[in-house]
PDB file of N, CA and C in Angstrom:
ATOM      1  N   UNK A   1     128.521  54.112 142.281  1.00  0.00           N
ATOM      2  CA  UNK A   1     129.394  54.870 141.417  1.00  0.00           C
ATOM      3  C   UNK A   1     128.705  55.169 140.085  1.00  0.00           C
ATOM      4  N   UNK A   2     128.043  54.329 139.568  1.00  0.00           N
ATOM      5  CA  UNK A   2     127.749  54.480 138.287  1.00  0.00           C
ATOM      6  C   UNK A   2     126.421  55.541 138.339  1.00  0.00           C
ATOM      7  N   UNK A   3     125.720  55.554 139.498  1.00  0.00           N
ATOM      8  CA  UNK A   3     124.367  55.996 139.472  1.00  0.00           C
ATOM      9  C   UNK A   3     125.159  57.622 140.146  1.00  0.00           C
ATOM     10  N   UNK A   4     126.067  58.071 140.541  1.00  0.00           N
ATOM     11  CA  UNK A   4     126.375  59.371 140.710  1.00  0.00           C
ATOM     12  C   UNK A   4     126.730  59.925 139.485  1.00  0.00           C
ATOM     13  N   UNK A   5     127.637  58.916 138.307  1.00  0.00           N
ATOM     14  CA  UNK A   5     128.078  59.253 137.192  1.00  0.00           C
ATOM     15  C   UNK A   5     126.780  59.573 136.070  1.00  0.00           C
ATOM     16  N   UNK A   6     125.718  59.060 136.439  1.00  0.00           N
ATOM     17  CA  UNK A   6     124.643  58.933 135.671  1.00  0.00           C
ATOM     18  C   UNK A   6     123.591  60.182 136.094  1.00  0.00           C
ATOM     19  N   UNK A   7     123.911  60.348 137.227  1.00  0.00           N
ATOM     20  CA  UNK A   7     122.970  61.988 137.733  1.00  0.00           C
ATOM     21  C   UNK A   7     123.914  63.446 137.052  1.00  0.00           C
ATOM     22  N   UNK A   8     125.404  62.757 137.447  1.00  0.00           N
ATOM     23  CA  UNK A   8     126.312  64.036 136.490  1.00  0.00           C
ATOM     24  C   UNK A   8     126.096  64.075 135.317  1.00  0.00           C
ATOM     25  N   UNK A   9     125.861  63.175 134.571  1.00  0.00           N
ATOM     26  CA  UNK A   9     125.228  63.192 133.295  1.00  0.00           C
ATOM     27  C   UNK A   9     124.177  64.173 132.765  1.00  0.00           C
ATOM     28  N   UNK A  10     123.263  64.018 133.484  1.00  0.00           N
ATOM     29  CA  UNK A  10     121.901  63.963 133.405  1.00  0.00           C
ATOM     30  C   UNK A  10     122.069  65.443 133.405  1.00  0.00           C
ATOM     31  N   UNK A  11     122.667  66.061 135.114  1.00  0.00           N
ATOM     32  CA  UNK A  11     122.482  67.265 135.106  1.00  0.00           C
ATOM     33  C   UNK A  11     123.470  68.050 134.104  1.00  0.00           C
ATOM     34  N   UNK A  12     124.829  67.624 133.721  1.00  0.00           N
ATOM     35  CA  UNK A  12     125.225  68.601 132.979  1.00  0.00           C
ATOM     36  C   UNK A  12     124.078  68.263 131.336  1.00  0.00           C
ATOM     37  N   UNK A  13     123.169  67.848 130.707  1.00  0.00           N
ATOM     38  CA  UNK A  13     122.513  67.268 129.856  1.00  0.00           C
ATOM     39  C   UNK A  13     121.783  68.527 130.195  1.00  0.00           C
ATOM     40  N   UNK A  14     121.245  68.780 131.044  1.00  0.00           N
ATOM     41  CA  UNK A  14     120.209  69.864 131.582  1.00  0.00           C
ATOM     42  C   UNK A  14     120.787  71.226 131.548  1.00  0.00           C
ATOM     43  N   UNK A  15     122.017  71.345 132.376  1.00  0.00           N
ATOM     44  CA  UNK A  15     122.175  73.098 132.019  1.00  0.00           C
ATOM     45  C   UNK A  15     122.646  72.927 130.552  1.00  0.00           C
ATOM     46  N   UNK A  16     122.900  72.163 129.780  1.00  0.00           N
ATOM     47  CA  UNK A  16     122.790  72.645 128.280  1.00  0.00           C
ATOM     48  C   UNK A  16     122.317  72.235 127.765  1.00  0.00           C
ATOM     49  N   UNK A  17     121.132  71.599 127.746  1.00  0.00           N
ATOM     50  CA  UNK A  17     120.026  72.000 127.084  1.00  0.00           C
ATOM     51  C   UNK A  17     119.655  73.303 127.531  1.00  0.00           C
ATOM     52  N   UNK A  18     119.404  73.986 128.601  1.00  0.00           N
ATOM     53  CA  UNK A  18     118.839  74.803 129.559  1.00  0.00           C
ATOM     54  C   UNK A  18     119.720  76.704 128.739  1.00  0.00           C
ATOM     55  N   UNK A  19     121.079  76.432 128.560  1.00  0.00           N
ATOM     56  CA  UNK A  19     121.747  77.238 127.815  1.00  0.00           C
ATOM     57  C   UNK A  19     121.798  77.397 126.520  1.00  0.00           C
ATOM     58  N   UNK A  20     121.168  76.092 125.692  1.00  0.00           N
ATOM     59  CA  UNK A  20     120.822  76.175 124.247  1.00  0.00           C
ATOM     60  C   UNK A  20     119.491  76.800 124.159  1.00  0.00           C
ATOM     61  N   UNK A  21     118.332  76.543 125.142  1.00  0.00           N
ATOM     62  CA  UNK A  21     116.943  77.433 124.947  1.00  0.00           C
ATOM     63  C   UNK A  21     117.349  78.913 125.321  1.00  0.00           C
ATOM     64  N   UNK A  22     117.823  79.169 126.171  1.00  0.00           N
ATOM     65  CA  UNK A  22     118.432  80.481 126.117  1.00  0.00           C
ATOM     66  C   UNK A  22     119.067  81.225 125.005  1.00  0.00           C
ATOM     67  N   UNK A  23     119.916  80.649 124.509  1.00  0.00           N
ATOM     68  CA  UNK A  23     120.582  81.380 123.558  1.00  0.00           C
ATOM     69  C   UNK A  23     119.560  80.975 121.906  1.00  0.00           C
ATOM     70  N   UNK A  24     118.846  80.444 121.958  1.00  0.00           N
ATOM     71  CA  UNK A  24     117.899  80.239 120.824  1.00  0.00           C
ATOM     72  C   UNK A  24     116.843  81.469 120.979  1.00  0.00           C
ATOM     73  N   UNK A  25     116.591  81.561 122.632  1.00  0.00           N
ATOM     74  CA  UNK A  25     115.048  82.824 122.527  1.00  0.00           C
ATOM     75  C   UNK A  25     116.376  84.170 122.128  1.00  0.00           C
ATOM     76  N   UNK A  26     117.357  83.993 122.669  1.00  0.00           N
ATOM     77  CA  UNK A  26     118.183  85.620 122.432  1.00  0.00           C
ATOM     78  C   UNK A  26     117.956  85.714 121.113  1.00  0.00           C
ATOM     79  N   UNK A  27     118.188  84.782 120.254  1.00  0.00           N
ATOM     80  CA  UNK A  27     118.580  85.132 118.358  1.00  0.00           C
ATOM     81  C   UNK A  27     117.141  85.243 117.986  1.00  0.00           C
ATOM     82  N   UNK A  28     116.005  84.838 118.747  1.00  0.00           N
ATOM     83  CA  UNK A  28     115.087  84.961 118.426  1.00  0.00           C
ATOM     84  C   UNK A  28     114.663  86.147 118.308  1.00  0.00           C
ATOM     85  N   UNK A  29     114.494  86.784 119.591  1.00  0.00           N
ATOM     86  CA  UNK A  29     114.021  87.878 119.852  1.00  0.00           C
ATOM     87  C   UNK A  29     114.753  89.066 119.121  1.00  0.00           C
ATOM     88  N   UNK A  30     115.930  88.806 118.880  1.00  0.00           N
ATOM     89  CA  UNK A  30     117.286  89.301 117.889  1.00  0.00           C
ATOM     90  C   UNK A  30     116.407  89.618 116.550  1.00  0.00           C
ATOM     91  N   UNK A  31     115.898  88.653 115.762  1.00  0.00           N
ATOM     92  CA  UNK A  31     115.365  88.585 114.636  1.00  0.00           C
ATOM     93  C   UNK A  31     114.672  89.414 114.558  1.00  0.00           C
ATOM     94  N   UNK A  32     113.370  89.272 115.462  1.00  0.00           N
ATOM     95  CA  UNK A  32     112.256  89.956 115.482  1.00  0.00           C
ATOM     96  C   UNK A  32     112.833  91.168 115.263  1.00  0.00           C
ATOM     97  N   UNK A  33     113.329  91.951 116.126  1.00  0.00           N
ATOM     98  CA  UNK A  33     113.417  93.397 116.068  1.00  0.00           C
ATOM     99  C   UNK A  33     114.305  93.800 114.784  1.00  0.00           C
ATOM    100  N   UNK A  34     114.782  93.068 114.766  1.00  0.00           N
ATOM    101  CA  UNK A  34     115.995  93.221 113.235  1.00  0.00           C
ATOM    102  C   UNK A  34     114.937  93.166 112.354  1.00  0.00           C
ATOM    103  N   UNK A  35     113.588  92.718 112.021  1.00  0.00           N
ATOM    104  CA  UNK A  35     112.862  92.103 110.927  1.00  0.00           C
ATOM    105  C   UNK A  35     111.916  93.467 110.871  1.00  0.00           C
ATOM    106  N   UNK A  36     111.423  93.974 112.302  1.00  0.00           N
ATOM    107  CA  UNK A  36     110.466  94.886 112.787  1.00  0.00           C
ATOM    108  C   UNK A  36     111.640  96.335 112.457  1.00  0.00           C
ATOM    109  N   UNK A  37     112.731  96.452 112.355  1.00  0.00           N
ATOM    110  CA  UNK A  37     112.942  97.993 112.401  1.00  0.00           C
ATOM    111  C   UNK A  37     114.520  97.731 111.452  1.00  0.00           C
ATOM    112  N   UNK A  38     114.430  97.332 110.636  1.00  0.00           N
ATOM    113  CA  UNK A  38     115.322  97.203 109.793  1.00  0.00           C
ATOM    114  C   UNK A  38     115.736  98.560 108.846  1.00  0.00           C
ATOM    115  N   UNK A  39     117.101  99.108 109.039  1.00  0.00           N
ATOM    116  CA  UNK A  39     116.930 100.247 108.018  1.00  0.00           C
ATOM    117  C   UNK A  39     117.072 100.145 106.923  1.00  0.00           C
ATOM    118  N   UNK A  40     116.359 101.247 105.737  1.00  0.00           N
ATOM    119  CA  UNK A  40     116.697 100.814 104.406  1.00  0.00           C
ATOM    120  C   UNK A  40     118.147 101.013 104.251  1.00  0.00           C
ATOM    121  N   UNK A  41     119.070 102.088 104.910  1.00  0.00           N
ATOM    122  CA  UNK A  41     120.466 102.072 104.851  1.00  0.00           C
ATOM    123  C   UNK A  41     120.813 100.816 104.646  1.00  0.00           C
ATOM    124  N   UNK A  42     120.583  99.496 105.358  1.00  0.00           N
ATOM    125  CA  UNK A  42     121.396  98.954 105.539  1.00  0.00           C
ATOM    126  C   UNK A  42     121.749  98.009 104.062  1.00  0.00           C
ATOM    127  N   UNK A  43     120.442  97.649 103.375  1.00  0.00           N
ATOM    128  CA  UNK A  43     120.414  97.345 102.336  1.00  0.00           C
ATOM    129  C   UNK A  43     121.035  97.665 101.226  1.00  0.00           C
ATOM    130  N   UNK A  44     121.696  96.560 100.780  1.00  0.00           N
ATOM    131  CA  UNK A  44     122.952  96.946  99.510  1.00  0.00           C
ATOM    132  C   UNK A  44     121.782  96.860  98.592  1.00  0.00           C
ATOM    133  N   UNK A  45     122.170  97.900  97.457  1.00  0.00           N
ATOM    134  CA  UNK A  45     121.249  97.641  96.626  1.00  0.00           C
ATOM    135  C   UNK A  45     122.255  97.954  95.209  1.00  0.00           C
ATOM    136  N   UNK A  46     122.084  97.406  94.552  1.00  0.00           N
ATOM    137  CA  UNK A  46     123.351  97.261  93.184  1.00  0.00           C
ATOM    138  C   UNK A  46     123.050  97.981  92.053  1.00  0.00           C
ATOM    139  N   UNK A  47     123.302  98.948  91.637  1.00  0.00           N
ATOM    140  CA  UNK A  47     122.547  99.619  90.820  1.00  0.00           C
ATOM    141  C   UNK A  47     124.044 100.149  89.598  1.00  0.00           C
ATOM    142  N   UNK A  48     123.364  99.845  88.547  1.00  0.00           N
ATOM    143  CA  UNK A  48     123.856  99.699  86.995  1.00  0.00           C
ATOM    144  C   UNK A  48     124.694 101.398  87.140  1.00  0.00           C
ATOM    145  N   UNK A  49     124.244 102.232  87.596  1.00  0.00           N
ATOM    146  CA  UNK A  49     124.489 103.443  86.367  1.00  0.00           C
ATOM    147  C   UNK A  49     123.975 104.906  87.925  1.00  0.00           C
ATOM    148  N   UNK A  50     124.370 105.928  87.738  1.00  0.00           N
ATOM    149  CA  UNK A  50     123.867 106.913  89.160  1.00  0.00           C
ATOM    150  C   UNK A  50     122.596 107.448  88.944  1.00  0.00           C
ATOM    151  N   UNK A  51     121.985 107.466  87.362  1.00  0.00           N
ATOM    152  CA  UNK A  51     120.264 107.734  86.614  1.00  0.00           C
ATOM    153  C   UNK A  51     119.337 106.668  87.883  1.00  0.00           C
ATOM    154  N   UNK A  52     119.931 105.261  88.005  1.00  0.00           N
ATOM    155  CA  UNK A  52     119.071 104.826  88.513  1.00  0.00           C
ATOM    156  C   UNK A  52     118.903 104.753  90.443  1.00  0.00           C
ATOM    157  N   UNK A  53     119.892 105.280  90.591  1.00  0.00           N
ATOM    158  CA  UNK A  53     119.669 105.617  91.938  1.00  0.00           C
ATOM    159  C   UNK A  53     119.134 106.857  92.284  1.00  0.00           C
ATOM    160  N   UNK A  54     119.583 107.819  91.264  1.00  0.00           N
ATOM    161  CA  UNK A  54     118.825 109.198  91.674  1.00  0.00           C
ATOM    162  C   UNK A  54     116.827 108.807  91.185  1.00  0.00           C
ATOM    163  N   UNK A  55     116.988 108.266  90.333  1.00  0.00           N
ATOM    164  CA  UNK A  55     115.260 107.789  90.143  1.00  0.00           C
ATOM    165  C   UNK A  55     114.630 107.125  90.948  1.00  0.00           C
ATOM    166  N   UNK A  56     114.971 106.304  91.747  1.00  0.00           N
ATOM    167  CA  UNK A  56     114.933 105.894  92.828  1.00  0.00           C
ATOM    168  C   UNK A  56     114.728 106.090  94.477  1.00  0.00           C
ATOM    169  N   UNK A  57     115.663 107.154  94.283  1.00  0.00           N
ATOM    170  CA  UNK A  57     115.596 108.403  95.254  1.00  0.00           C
ATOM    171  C   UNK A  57     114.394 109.385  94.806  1.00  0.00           C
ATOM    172  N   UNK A  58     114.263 109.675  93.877  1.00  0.00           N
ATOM    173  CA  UNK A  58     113.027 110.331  93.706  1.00  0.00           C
ATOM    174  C   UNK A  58     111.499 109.801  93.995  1.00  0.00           C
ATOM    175  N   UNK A  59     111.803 108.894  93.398  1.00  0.00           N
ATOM    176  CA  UNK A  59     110.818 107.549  93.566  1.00  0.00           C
ATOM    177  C   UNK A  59     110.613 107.400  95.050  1.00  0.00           C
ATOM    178  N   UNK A  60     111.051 107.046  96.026  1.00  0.00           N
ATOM    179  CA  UNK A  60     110.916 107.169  97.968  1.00  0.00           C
ATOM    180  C   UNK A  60     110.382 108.153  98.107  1.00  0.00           C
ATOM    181  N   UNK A  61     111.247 109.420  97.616  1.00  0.00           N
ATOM    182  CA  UNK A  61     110.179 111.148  98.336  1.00  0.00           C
ATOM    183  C   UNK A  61     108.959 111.184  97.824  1.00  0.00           C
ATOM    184  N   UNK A  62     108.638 110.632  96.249  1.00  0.00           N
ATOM    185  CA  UNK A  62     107.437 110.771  96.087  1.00  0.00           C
ATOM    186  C   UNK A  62     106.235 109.897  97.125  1.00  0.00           C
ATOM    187  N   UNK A  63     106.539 108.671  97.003  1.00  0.00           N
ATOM    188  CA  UNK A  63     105.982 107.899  98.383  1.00  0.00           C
ATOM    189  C   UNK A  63     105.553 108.209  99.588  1.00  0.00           C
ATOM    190  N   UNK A  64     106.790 109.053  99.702  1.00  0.00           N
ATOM    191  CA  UNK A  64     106.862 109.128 101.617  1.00  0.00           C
ATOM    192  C   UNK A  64     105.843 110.675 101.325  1.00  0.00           C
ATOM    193  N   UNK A  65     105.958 111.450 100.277  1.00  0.00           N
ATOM    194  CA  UNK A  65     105.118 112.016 100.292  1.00  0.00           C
ATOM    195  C   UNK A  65     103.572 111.871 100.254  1.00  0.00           C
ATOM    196  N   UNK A  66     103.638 110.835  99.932  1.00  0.00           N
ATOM    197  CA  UNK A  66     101.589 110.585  99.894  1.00  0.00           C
ATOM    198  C   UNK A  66     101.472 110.480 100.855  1.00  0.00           C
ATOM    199  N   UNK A  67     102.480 110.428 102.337  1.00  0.00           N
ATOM    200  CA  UNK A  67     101.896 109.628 103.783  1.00  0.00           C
ATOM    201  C   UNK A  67     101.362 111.191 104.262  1.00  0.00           C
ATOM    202  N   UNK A  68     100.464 110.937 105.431  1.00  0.00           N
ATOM    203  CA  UNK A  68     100.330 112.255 106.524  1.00  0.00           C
ATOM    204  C   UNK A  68     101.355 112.574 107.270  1.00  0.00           C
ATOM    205  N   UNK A  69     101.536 113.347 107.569  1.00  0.00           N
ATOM    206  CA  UNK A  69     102.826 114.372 108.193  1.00  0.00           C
ATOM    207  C   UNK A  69     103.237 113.186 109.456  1.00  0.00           C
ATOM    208  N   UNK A  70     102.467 112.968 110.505  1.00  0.00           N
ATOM    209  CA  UNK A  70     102.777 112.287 111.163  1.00  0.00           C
ATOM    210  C   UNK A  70     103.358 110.791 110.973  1.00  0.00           C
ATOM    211  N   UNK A  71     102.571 110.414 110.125  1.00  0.00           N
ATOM    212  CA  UNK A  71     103.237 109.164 109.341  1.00  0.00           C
ATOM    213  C   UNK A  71     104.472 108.709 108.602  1.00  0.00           C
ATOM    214  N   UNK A  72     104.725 110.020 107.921  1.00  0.00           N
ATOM    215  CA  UNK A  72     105.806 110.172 107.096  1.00  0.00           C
ATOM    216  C   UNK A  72     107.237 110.953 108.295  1.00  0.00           C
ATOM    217  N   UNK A  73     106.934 110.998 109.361  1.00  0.00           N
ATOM    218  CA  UNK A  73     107.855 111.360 110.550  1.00  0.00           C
ATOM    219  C   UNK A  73     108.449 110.029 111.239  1.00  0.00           C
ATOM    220  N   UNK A  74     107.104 109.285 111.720  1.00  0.00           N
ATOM    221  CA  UNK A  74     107.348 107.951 112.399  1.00  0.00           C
ATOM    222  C   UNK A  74     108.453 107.218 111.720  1.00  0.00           C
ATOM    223  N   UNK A  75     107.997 106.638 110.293  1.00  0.00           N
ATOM    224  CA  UNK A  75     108.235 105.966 108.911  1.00  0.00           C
ATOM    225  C   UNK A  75     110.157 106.568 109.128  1.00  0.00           C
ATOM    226  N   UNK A  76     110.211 107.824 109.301  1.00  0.00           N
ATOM    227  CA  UNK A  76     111.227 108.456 108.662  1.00  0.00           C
ATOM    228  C   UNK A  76     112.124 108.280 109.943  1.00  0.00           C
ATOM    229  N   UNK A  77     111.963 108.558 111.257  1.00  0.00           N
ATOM    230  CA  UNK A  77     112.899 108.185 112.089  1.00  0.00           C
ATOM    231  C   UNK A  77     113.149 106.415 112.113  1.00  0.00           C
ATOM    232  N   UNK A  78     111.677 105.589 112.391  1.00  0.00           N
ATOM    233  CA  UNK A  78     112.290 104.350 112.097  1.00  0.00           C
ATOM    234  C   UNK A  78     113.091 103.606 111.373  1.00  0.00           C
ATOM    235  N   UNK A  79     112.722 104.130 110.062  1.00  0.00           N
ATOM    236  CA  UNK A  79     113.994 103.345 108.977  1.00  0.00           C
ATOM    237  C   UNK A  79     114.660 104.120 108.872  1.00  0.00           C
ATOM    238  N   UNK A  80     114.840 105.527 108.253  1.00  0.00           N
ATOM    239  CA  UNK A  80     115.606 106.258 107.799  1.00  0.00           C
ATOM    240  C   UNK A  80     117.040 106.829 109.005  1.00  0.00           C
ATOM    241  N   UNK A  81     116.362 107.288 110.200  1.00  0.00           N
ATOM    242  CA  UNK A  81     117.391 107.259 110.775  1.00  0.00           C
ATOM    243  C   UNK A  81     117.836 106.317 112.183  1.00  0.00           C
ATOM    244  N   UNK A  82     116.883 104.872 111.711  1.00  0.00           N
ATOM    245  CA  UNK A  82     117.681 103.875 112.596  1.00  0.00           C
ATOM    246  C   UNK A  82     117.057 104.256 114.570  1.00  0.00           C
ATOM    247  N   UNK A  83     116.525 104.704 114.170  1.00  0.00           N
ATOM    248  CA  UNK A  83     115.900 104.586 115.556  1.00  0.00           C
ATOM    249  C   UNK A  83     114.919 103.351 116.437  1.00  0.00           C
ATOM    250  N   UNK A  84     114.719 103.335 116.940  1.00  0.00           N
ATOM    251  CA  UNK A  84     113.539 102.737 117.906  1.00  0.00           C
ATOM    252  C   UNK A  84     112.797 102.810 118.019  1.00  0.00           C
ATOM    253  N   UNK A  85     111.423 101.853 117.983  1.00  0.00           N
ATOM    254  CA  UNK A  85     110.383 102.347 118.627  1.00  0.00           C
ATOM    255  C   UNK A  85     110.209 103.218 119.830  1.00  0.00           C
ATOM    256  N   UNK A  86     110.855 103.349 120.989  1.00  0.00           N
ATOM    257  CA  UNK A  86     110.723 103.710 122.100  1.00  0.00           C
ATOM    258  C   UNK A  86     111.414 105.471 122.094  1.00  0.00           C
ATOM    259  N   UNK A  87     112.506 105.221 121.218  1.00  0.00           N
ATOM    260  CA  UNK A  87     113.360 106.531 121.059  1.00  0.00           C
ATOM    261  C   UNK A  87     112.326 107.216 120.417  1.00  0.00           C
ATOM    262  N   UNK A  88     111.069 106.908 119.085  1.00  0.00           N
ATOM    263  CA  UNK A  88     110.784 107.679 118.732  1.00  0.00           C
ATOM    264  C   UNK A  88     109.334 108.339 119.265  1.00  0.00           C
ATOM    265  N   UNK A  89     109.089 106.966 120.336  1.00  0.00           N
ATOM    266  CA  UNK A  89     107.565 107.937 120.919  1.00  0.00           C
ATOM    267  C   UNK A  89     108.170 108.778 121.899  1.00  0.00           C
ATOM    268  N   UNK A  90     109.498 108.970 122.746  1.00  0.00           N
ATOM    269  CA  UNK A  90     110.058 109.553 123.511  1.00  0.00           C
ATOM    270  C   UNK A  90     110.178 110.989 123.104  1.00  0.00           C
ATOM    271  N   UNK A  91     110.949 110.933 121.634  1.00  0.00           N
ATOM    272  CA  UNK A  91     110.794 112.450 120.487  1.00  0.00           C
ATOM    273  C   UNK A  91     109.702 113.022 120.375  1.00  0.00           C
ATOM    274  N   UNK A  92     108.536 112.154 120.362  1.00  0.00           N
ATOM    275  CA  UNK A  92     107.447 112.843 119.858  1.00  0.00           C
ATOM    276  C   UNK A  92     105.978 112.496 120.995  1.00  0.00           C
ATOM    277  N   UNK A  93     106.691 112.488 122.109  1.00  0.00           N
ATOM    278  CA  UNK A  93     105.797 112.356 122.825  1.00  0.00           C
ATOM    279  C   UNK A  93     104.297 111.666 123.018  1.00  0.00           C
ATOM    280  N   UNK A  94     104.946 110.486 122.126  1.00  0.00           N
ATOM    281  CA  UNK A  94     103.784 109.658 122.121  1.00  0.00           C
ATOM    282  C   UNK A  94     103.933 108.452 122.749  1.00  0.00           C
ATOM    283  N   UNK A  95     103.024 107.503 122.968  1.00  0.00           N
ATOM    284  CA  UNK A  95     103.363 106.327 123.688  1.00  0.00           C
ATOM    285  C   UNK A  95     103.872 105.377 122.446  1.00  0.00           C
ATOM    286  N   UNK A  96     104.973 104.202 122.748  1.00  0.00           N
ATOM    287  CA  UNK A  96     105.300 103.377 121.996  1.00  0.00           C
ATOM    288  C   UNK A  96     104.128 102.135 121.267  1.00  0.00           C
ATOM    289  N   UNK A  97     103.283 102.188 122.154  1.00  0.00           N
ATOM    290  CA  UNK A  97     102.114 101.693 121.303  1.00  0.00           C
ATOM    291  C   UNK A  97     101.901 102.119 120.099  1.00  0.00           C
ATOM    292  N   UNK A  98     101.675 103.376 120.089  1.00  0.00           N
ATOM    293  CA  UNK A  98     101.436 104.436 119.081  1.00  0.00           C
ATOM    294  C   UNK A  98     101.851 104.669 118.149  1.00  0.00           C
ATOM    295  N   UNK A  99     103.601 104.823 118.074  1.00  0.00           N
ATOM    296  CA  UNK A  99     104.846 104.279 117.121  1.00  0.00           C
ATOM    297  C   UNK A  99     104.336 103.493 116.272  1.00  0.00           C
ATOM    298  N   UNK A 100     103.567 102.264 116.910  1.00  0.00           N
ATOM    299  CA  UNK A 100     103.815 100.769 116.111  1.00  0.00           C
ATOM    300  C   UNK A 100     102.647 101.030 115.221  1.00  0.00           C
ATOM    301  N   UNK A 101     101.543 101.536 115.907  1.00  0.00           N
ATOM    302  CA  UNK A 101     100.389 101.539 115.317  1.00  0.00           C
ATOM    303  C   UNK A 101     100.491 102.589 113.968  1.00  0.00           C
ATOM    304  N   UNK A 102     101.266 103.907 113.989  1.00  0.00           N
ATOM    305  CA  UNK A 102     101.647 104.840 113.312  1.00  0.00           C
ATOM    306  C   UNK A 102     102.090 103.918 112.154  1.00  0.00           C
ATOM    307  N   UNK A 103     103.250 102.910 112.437  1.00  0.00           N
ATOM    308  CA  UNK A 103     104.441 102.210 112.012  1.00  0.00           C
ATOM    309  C   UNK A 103     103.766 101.000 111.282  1.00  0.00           C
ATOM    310  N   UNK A 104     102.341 100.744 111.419  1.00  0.00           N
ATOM    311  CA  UNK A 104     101.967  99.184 110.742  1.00  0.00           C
ATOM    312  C   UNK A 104     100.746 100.165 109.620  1.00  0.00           C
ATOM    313  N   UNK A 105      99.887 100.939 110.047  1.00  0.00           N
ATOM    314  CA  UNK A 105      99.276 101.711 109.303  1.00  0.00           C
ATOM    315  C   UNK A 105     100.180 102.107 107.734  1.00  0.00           C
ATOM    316  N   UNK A 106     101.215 102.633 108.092  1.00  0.00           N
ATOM    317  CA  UNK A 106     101.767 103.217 107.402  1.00  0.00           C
ATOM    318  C   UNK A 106     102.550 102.438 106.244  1.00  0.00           C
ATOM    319  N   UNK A 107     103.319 101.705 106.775  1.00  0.00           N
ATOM    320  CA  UNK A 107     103.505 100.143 106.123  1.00  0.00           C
ATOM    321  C   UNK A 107     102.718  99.502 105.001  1.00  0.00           C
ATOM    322  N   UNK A 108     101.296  99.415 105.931  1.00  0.00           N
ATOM    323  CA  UNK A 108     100.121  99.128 105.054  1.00  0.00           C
ATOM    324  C   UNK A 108     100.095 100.130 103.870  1.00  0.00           C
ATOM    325  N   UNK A 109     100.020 101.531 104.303  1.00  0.00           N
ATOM    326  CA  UNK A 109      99.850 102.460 102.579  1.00  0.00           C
ATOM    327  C   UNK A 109     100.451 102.760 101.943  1.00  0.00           C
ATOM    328  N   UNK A 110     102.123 102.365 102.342  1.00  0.00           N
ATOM    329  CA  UNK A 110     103.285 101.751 101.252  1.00  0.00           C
ATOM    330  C   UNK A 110     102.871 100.920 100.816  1.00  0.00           C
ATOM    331  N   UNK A 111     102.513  99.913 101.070  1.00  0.00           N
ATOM    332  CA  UNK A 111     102.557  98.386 100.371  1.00  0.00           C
ATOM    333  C   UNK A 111     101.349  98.972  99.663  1.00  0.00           C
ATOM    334  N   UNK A 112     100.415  99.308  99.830  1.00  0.00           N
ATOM    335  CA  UNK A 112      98.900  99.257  98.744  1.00  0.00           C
ATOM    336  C   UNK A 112      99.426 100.565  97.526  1.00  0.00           C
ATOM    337  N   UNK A 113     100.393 101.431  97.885  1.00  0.00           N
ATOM    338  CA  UNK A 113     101.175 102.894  96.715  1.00  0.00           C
ATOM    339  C   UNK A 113     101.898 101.932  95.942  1.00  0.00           C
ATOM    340  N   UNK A 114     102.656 100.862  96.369  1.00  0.00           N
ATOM    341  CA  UNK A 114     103.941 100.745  95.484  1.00  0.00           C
ATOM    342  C   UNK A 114     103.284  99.415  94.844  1.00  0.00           C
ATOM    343  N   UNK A 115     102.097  98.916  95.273  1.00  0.00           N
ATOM    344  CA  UNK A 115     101.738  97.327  94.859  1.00  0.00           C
ATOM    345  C   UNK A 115     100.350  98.038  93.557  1.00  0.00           C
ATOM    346  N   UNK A 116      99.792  99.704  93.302  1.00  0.00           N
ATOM    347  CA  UNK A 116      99.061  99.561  93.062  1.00  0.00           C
ATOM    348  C   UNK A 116      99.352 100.580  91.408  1.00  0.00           C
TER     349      UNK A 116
END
């Protein structure tokens, strides 16, 4: 008796553990893409007065303007209108590799415009 009670144990011990690694890789993998294609929409951003949001707004077009046409497309469906990697090599007939590579390049010459 005790050693059947002790295998029921064991195994319900197992499908949950077995259902906690599961639902840990879901939020995981959750993150990632939330971290990888995050829109700027979504971001509250608190601003004093409407001078500093329209400067601001000016401030992005000038940016997105230093990118190459293609760059400043990728850049612009990913964050701006919330798309996908996959939706946007599908639009533009490129492979999703390509997206990313478009998408980390580009990244990179934001960060070196706005850091320099």
């Amino acid at each position: 008796m005790e050693k059947e009670e002790k295998r029921q144990t064991t195994i319900y011990d197992y499908y949950k553990s077995e259902i906690y690694r599961i639902g840990w890789r879901i939020q995981y993998q959750a993150k990632k893409v939330r971290k990888r294609e995050c829109p700027f929409y979504d971001y509250n951003f608190s601003y004093p007065n409407f001078a500093s949001i329209t400067e601001d707004k000016i401030w992005i077009n000038e940016i997105m303007d230093s990118l190459p046409p293609q760059g400043k497309l990728v850049i612009d469906k990913l964050y701006f209108q919330d798309l996908t990697e996959s939706d946007v090599a599908q639009q533009l007939k490129i492979s999703q590799q390509a997206v990313n590579k478009w998408k980390q390049k580009m990244l990179e010459k934001l960060s070196q415009t706005i850091n320099y």
